[in-house]
C-alpha atoms as a PDB file:
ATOM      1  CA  UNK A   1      11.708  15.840 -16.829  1.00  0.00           C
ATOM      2  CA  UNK A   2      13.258  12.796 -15.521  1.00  0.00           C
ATOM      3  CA  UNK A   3      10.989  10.163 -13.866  1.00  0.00           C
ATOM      4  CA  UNK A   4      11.689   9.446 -10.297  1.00  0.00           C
ATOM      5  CA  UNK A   5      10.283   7.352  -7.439  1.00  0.00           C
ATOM      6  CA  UNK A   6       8.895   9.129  -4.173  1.00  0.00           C
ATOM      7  CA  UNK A   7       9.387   7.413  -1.076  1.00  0.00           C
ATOM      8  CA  UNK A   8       7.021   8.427   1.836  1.00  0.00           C
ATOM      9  CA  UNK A   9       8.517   6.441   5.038  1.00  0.00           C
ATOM     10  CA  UNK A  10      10.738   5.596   7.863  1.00  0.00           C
ATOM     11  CA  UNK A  11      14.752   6.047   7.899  1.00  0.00           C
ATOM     12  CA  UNK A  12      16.128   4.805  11.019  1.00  0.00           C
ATOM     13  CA  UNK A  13      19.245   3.294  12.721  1.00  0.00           C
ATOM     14  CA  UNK A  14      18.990  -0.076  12.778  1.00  0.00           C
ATOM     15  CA  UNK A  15      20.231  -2.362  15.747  1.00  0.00           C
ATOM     16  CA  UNK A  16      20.148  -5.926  14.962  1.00  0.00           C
ATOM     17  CA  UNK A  17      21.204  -8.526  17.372  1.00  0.00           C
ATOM     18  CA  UNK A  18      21.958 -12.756  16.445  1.00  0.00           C
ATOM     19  CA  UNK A  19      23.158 -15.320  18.899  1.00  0.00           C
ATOM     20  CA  UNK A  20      25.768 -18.475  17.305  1.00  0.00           C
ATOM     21  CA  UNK A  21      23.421 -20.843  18.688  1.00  0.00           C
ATOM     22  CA  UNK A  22      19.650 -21.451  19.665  1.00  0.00           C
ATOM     23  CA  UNK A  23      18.163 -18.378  21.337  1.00  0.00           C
ATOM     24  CA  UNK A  24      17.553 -18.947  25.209  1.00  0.00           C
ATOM     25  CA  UNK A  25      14.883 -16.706  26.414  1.00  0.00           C
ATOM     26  CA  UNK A  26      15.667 -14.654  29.452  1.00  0.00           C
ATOM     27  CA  UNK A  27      19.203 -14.875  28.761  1.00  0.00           C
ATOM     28  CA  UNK A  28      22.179 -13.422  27.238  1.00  0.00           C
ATOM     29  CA  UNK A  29      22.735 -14.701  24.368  1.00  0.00           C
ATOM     30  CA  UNK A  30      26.856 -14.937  22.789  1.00  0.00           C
ATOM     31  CA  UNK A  31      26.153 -13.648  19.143  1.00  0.00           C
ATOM     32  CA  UNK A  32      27.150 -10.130  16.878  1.00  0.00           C
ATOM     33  CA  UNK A  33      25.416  -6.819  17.400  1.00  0.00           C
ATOM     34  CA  UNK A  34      25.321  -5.161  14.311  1.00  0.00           C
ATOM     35  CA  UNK A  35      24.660  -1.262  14.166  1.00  0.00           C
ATOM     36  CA  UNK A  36      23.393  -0.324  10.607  1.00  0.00           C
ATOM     37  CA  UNK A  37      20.923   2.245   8.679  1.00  0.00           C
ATOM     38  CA  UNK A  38      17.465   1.167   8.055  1.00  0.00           C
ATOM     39  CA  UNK A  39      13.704   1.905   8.417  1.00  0.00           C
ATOM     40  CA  UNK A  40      11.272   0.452   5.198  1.00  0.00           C
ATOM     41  CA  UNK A  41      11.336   3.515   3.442  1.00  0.00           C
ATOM     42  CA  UNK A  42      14.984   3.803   3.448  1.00  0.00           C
ATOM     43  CA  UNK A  43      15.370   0.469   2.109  1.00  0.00           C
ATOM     44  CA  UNK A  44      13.236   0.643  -0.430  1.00  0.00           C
ATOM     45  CA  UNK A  45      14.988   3.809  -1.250  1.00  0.00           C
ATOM     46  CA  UNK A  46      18.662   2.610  -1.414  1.00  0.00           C
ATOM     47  CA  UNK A  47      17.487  -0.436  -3.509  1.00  0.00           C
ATOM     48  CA  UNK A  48      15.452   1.714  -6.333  1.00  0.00           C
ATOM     49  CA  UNK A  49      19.090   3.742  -6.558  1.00  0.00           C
ATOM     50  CA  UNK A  50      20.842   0.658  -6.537  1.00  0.00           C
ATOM     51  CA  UNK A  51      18.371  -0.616  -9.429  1.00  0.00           C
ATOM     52  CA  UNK A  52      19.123   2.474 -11.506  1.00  0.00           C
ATOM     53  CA  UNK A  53      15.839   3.929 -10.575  1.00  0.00           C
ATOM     54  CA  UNK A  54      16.224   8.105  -9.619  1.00  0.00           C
ATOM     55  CA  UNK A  55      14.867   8.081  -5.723  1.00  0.00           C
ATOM     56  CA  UNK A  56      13.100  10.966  -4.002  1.00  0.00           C
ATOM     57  CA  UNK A  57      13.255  10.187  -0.040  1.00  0.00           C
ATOM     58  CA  UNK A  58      10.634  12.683   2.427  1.00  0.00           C
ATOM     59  CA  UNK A  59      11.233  11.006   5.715  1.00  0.00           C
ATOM     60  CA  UNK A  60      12.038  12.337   9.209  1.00  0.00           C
ATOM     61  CA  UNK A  61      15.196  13.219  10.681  1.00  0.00           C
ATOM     62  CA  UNK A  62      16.499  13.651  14.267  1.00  0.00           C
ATOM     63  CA  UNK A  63      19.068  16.389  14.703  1.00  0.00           C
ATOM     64  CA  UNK A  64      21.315  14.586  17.212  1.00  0.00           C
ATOM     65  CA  UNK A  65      24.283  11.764  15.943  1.00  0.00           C
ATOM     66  CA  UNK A  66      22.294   9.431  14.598  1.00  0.00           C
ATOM     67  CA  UNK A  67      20.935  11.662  12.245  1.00  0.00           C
ATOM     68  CA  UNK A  68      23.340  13.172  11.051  1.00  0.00           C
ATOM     69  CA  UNK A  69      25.167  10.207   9.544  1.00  0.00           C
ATOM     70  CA  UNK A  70      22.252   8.965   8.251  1.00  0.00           C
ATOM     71  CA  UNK A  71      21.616  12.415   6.254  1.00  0.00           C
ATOM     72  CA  UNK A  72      25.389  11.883   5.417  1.00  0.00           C
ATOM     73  CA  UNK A  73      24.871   8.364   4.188  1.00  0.00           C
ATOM     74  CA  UNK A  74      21.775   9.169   2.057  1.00  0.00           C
ATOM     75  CA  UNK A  75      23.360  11.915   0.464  1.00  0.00           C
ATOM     76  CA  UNK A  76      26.356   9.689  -0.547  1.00  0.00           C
ATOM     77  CA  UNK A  77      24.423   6.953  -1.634  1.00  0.00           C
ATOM     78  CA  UNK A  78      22.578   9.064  -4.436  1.00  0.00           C
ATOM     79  CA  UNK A  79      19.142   9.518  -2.712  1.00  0.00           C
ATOM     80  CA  UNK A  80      17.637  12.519  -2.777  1.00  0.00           C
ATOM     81  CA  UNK A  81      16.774  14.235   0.709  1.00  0.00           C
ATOM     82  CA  UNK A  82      16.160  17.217  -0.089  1.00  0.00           C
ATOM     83  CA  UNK A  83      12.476  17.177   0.670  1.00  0.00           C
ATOM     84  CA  UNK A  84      12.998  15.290   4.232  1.00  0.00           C
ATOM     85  CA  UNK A  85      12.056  16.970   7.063  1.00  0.00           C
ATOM     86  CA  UNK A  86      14.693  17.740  10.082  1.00  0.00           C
ATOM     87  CA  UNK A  87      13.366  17.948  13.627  1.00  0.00           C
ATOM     88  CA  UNK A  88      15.921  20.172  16.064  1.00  0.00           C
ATOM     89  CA  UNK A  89      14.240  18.958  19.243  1.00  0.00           C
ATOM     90  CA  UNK A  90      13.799  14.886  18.262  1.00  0.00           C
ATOM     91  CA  UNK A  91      16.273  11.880  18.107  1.00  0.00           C
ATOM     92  CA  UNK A  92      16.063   9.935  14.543  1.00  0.00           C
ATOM     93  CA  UNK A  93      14.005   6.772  15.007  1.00  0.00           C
ATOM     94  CA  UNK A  94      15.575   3.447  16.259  1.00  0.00           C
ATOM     95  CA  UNK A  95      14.864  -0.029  15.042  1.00  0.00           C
ATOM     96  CA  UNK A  96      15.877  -2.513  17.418  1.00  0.00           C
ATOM     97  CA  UNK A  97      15.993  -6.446  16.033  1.00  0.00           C
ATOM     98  CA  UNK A  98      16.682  -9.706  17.611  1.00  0.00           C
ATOM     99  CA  UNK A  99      17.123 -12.514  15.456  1.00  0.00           C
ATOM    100  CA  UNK A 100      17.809 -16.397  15.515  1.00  0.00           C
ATOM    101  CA  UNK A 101      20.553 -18.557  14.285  1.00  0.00           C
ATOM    102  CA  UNK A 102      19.030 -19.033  11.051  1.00  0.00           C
ATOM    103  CA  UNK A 103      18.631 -14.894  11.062  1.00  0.00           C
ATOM    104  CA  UNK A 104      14.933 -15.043  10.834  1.00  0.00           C
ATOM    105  CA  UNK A 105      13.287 -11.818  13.361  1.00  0.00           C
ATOM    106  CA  UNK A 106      12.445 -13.193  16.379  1.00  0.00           C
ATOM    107  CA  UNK A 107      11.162 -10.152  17.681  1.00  0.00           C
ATOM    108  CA  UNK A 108      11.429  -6.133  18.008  1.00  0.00           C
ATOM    109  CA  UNK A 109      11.530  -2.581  19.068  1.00  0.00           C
ATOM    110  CA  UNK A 110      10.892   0.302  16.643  1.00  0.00           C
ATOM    111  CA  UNK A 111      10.964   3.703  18.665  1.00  0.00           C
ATOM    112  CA  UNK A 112       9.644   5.856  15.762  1.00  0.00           C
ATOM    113  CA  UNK A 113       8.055   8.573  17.992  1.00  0.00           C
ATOM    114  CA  UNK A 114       9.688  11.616  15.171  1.00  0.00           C
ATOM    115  CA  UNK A 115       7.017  10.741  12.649  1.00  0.00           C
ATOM    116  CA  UNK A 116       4.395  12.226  14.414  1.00  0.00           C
ATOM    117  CA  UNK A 117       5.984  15.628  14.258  1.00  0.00           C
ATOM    118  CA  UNK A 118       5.079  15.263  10.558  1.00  0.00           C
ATOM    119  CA  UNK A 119       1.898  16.752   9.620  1.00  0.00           C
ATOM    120  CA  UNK A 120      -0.557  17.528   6.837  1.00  0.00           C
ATOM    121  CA  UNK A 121       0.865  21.688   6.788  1.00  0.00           C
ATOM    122  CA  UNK A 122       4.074  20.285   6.427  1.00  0.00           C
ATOM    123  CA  UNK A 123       3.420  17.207   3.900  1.00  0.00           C
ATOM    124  CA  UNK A 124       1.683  20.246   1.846  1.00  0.00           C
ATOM    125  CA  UNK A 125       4.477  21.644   0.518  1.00  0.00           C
ATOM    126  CA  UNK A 126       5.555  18.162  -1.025  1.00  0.00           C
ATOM    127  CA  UNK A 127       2.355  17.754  -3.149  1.00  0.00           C
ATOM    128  CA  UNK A 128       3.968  18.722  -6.661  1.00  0.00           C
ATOM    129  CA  UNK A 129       6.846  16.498  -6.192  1.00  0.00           C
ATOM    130  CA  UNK A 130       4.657  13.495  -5.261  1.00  0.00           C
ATOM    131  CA  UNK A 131       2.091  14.133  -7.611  1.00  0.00           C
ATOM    132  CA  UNK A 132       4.621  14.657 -10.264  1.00  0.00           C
ATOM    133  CA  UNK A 133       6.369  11.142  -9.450  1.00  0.00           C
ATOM    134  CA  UNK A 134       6.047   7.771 -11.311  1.00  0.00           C
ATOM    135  CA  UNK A 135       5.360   5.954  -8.429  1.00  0.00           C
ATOM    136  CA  UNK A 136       4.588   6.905  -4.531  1.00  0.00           C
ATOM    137  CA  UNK A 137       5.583   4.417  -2.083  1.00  0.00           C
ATOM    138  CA  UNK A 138       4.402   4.984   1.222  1.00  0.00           C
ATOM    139  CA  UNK A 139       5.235   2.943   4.593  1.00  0.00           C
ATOM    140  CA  UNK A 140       3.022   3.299   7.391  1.00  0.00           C
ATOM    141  CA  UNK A 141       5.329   4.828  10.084  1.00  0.00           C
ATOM    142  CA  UNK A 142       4.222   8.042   8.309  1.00  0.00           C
ATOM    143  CA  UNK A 143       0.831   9.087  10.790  1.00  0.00           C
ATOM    144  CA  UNK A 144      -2.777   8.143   8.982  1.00  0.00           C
ATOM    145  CA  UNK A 145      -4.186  11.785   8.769  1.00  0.00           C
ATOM    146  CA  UNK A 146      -1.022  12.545   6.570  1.00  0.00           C
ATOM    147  CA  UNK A 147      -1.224   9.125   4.225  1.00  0.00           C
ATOM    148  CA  UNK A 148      -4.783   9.936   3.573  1.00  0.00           C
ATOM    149  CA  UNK A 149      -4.102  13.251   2.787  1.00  0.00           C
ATOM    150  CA  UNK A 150      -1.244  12.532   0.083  1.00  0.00           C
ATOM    151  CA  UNK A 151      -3.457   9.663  -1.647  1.00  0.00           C
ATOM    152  CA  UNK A 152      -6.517  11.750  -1.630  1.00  0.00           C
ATOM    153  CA  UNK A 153      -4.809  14.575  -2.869  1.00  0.00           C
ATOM    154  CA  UNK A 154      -2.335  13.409  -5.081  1.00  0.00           C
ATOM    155  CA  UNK A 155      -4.319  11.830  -7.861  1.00  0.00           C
ATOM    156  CA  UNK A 156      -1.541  12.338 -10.353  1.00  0.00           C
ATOM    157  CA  UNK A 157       0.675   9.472  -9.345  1.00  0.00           C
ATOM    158  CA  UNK A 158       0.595   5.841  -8.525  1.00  0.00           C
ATOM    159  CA  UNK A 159       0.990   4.318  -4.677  1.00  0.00           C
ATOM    160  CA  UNK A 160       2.079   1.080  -3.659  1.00  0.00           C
ATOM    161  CA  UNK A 161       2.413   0.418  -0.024  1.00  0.00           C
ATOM    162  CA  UNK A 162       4.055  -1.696   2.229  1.00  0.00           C
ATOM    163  CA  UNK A 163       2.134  -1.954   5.600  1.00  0.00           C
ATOM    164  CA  UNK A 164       5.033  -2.476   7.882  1.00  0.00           C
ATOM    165  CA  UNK A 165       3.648  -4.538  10.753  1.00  0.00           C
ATOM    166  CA  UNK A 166       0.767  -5.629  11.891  1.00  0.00           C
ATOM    167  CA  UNK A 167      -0.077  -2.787  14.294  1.00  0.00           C
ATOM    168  CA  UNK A 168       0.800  -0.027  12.107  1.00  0.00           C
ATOM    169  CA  UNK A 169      -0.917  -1.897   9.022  1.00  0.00           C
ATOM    170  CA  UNK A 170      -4.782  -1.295  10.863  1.00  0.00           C
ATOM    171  CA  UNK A 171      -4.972   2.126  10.177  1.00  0.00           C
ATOM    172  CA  UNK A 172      -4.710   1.597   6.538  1.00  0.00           C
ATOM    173  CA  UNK A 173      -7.691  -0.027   5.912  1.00  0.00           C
ATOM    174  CA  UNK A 174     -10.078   2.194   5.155  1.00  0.00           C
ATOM    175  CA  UNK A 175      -7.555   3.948   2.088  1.00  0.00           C
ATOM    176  CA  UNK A 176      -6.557   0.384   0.684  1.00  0.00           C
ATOM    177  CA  UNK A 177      -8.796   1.538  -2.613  1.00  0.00           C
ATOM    178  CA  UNK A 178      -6.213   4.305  -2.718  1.00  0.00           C
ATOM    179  CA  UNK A 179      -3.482   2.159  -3.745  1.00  0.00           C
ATOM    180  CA  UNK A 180      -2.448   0.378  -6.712  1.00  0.00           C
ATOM    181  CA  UNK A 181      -0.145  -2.440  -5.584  1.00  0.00           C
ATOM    182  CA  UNK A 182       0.312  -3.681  -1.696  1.00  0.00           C
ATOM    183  CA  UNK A 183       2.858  -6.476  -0.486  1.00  0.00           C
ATOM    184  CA  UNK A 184       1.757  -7.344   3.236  1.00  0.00           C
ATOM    185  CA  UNK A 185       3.262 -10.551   5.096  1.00  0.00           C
ATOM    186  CA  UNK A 186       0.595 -13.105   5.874  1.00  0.00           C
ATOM    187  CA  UNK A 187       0.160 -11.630   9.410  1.00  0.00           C
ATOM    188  CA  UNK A 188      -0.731  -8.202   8.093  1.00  0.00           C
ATOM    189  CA  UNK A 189      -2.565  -9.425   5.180  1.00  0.00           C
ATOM    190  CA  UNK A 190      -4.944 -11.197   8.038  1.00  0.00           C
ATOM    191  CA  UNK A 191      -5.138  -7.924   9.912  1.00  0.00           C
ATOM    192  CA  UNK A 192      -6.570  -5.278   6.480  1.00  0.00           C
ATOM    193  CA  UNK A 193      -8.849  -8.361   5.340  1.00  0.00           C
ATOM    194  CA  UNK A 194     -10.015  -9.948   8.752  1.00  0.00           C
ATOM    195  CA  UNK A 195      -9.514 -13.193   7.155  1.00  0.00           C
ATOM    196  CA  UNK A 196      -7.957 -15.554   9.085  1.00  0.00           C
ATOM    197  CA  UNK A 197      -4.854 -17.684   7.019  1.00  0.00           C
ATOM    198  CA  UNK A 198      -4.845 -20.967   8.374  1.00  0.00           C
ATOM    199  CA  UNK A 199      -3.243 -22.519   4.990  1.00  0.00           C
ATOM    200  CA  UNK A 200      -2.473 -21.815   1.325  1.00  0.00           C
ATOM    201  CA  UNK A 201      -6.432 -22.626   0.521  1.00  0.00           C
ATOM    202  CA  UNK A 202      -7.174 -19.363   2.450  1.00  0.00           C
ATOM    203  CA  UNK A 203      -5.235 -17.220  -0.047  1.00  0.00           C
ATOM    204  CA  UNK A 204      -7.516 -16.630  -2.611  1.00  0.00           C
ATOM    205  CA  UNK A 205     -10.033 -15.466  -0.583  1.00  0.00           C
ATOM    206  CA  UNK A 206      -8.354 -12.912   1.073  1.00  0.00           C
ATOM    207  CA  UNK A 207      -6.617 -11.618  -2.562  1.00  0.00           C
ATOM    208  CA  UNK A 208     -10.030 -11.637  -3.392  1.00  0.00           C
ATOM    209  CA  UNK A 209     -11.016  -9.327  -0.979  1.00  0.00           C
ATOM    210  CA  UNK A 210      -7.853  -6.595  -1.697  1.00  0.00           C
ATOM    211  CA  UNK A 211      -8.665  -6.581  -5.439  1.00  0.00           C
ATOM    212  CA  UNK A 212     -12.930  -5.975  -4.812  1.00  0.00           C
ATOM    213  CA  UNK A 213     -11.259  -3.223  -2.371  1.00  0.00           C
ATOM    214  CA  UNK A 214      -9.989  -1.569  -5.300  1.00  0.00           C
ATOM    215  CA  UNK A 215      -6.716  -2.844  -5.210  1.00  0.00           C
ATOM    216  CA  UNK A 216      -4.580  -3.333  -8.534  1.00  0.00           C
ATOM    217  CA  UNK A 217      -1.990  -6.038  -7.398  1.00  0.00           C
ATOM    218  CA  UNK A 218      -1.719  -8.098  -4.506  1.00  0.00           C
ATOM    219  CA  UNK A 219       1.812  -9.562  -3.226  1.00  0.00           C
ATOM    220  CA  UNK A 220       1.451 -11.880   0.449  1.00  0.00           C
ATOM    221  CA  UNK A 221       4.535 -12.413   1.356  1.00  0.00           C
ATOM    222  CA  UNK A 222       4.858 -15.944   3.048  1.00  0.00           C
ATOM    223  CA  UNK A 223       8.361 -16.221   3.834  1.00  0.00           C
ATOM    224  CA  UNK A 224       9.895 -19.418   3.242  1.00  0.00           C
ATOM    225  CA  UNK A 225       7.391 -20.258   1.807  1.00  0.00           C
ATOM    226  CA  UNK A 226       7.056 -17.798  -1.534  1.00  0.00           C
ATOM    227  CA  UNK A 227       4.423 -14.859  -2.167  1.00  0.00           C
ATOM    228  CA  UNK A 228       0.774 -15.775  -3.294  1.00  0.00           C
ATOM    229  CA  UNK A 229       0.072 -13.369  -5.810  1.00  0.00           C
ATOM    230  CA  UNK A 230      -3.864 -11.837  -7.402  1.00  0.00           C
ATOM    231  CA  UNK A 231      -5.089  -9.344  -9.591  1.00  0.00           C
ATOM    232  CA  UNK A 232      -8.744  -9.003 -10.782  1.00  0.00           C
ATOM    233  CA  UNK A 233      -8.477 -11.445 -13.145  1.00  0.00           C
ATOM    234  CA  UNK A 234      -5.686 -14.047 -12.101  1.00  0.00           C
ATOM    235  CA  UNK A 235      -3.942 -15.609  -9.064  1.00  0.00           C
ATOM    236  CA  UNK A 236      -0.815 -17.684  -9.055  1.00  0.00           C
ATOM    237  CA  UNK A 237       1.144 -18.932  -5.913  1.00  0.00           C
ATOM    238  CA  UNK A 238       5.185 -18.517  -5.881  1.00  0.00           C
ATOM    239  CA  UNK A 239       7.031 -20.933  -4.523  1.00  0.00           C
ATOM    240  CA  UNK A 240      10.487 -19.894  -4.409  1.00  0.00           C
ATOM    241  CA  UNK A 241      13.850 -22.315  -4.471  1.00  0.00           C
ATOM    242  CA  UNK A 242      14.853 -23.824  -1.171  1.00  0.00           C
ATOM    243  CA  UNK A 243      17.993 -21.419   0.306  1.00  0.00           C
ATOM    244  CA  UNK A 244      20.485 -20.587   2.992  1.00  0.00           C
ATOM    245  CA  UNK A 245      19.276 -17.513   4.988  1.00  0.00           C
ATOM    246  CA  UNK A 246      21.964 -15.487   6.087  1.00  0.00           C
ATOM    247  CA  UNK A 247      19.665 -12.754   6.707  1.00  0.00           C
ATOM    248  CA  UNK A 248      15.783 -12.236   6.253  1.00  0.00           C
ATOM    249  CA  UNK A 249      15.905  -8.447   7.347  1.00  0.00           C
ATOM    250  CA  UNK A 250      15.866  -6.511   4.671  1.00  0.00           C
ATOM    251  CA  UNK A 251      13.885  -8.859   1.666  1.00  0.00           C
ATOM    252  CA  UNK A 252      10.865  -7.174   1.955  1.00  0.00           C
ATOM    253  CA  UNK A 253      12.534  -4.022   1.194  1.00  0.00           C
ATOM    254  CA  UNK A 254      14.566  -5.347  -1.526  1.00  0.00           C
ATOM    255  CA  UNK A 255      10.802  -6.963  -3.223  1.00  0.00           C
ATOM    256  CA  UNK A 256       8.720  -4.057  -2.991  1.00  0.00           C
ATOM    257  CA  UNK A 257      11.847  -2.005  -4.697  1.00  0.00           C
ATOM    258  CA  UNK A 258      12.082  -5.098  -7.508  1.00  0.00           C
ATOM    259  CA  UNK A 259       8.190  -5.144  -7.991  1.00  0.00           C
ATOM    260  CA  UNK A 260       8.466  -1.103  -8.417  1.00  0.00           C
ATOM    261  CA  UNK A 261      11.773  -1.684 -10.832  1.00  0.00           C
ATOM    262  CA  UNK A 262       9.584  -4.137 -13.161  1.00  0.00           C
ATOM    263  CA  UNK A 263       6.458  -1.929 -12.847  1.00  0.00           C
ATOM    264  CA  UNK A 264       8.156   1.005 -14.303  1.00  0.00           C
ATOM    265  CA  UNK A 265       9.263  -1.100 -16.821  1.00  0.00           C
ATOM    266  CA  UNK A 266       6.747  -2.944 -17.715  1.00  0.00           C
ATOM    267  CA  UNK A 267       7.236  -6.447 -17.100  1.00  0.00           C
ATOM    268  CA  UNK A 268       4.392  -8.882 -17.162  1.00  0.00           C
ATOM    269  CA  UNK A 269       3.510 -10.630 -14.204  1.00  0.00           C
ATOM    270  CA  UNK A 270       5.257 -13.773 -14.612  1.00  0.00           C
ATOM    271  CA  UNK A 271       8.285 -11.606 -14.858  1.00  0.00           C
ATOM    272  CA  UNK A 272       7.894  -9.633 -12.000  1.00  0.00           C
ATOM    273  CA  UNK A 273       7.226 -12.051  -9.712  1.00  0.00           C
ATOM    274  CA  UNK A 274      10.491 -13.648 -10.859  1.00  0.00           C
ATOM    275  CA  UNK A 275      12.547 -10.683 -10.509  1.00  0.00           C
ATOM    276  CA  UNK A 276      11.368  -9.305  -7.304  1.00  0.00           C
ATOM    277  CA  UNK A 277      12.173 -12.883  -5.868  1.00  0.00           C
ATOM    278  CA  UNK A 278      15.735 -12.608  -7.414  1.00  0.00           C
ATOM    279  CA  UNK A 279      16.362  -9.009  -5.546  1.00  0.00           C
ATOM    280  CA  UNK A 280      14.852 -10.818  -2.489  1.00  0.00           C
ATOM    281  CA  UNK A 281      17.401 -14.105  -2.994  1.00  0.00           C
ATOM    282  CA  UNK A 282      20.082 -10.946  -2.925  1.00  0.00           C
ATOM    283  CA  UNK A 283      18.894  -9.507  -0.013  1.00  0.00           C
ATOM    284  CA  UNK A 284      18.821 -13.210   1.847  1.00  0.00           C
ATOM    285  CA  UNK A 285      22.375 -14.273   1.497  1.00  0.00           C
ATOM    286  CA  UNK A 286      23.965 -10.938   2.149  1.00  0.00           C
ATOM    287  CA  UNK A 287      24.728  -9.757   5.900  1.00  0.00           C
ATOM    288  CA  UNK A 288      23.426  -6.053   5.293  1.00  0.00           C
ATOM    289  CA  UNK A 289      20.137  -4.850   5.071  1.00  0.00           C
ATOM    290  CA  UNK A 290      20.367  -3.516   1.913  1.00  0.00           C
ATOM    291  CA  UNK A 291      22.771  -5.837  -0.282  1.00  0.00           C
ATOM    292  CA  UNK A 292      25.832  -4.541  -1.703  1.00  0.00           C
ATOM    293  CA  UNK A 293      25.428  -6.794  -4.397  1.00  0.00           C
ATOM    294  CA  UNK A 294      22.138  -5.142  -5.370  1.00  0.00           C
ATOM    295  CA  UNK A 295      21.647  -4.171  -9.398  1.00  0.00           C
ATOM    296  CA  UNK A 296      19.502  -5.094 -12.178  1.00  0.00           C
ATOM    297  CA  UNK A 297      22.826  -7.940 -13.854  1.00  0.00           C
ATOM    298  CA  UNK A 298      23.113  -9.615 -10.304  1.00  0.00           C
ATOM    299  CA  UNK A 299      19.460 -10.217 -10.146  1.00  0.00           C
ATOM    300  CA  UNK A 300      19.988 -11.750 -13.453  1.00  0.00           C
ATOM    301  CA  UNK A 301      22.746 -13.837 -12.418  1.00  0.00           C
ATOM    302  CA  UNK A 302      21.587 -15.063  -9.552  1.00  0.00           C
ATOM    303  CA  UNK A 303      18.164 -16.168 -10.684  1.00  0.00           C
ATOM    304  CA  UNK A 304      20.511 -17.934 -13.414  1.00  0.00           C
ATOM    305  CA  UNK A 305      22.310 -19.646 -10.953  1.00  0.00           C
ATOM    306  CA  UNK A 306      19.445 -20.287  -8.888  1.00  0.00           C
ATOM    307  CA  UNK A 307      18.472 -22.136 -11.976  1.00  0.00           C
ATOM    308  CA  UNK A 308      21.330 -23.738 -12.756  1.00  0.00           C
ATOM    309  CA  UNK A 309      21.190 -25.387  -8.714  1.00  0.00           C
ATOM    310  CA  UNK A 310      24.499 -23.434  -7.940  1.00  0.00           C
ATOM    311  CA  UNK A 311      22.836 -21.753  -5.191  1.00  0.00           C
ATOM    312  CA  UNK A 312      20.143 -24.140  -3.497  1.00  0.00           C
ATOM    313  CA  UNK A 313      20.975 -25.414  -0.390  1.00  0.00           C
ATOM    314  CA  UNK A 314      18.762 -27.709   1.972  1.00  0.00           C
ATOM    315  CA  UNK A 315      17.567 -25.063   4.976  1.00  0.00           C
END
């Protein structure tokens, strides 16, 4: 049987907004609206495909427009749907985005109400295929009673979870022992530890904590500033080359599909770490979500080039 990744998330339409000039609050702003497909799990998804990885999505669909071409989309991008479920009286979740001029998220809107219509009757009939995967990724816009029913009961494959946001991250806490490898941002690392990170000194405390949780591997994502990154035994902080941002949506996604990639295929550490920051790099300089430019040769390249100094640019 061919080994495939599950994906256990959100697949959305995305709506991301980004003035030409500094933001002014209570304002309109002259910028581009862009109208694309998103949601974490849907990332991650088109990313693993785009790495050469088979992709199993089980996400929630509307049965209006939006939904509809996102179903179409999926399908014609190679990811497997077949085990999604489609909702007749729902419309498909909406992520709504405003950025700044630099294209860092400023703030946002995720309506994401369809993902409570999924439940543990209807998450049982997907046992065997997550069980049966090489790796279960799960995003927390799936509801709690239905995360801790998949990583309780299927003890056959390996999780690694992305927490989403801060809010949505809380009710993971008690099931972080559940998962092998987590990548929270600072802010939601702060929130499933109750550690305050004031600076870089805080770090190993609070990857401390994950791993005597149970946790395998720890990735904190810290922006601009790299990833700080712990197992039981070592720690190491990432400091990545300094970069023009087109756009910063998107390069979580792009990393948790990368550390996934080089999990699967067994890279050490060191090597992870450098190739999930290449697929982030990617992810950075291209306007989409999801880059176009996204396979296993351009992460290569690019961390090449990034080498090289062909790429650095003072922010």
């Amino acid at each position: 049987m061919e080994k495939y990744v599950t994906i256990l998330g959100g697949a959305n339409i995305d709506i991301v907004g980004k003035p030409y000039d500094n933001l002014n609050e209570y304002d309109s702003n002259p910028g581009r609206v862009k109208i694309s497909f998103g949601g974490v799990g849907r990332n991650i998804a088109e990313n693993l495909v785009k790495l050469g990885i088979s992709t199993k999505l089980i996400t929630a669909f509307g049965d209006d427009y939006f939904g509809k071409i996102l179903k179409t989309d999926l399908n014609n991008k190679g990811i497997d749907i077949s085990t999604s479920f489609t909702f007749s009286d729902s419309n498909n979740s909406i992520y709504l985005a405003l950025l700044d001029k630099e294209g860092e998220m400023v703030n946002a809107i995720n309506d994401m109400e369809i993902y409570n219509k999924v439940t543990i009757d209807l998450i049982k009939d997907k046992v065997d295929i997550i069980n049966n995967s090489h790796v279960c990724v799960i995003d927390t816009n799936i509801p709690i009673d239905v995360i801790e029913f998949v990583v309780k009961t299927c003890t056959g494959t390996t999780f690694f979870l992305d927490p989403v946001s801060t809010v949505k991250a809380l009710k993971i806490k008690h099931l972080l022992p559940y998962f092998h490898t987590i990548k929270p941002n600072r802010y939601e690392a702060e929130v499933l530890s109750d550690i305050k990170i004031d600076n870089v000194l805080d770090l190993p405390k609070v990857t401390t904590y994950f791993t005597n949780q149970g946790v395998k591997r720890v990735f904190i994502s810290l922006g601009r500033e790299g990833v700080y990154y712990g197992d039981k035994d070592y720690q190491t902080y990432y400091q990545p080359k300094e970069m023009k941002i087109t756009n910063a949506s998107g390069a979580g996604d792009a990393y948790l599909a990368a550390l996934v990639y080089a999990y699967i295929n067994k890279f050490s550490i060191e090597e992870t770490l450098r190739f999930a920051q290449g697929a982030s790099y990617l992810t950075l300089m291209s306007e989409d979500t999801v880059s176009t430019s996204m396979s296993v040769s351009n992460i290569k390249k690019i961390l090449q080039e990034m080498e090289d100094g062909k790429c650095i640019k003072t922010i």
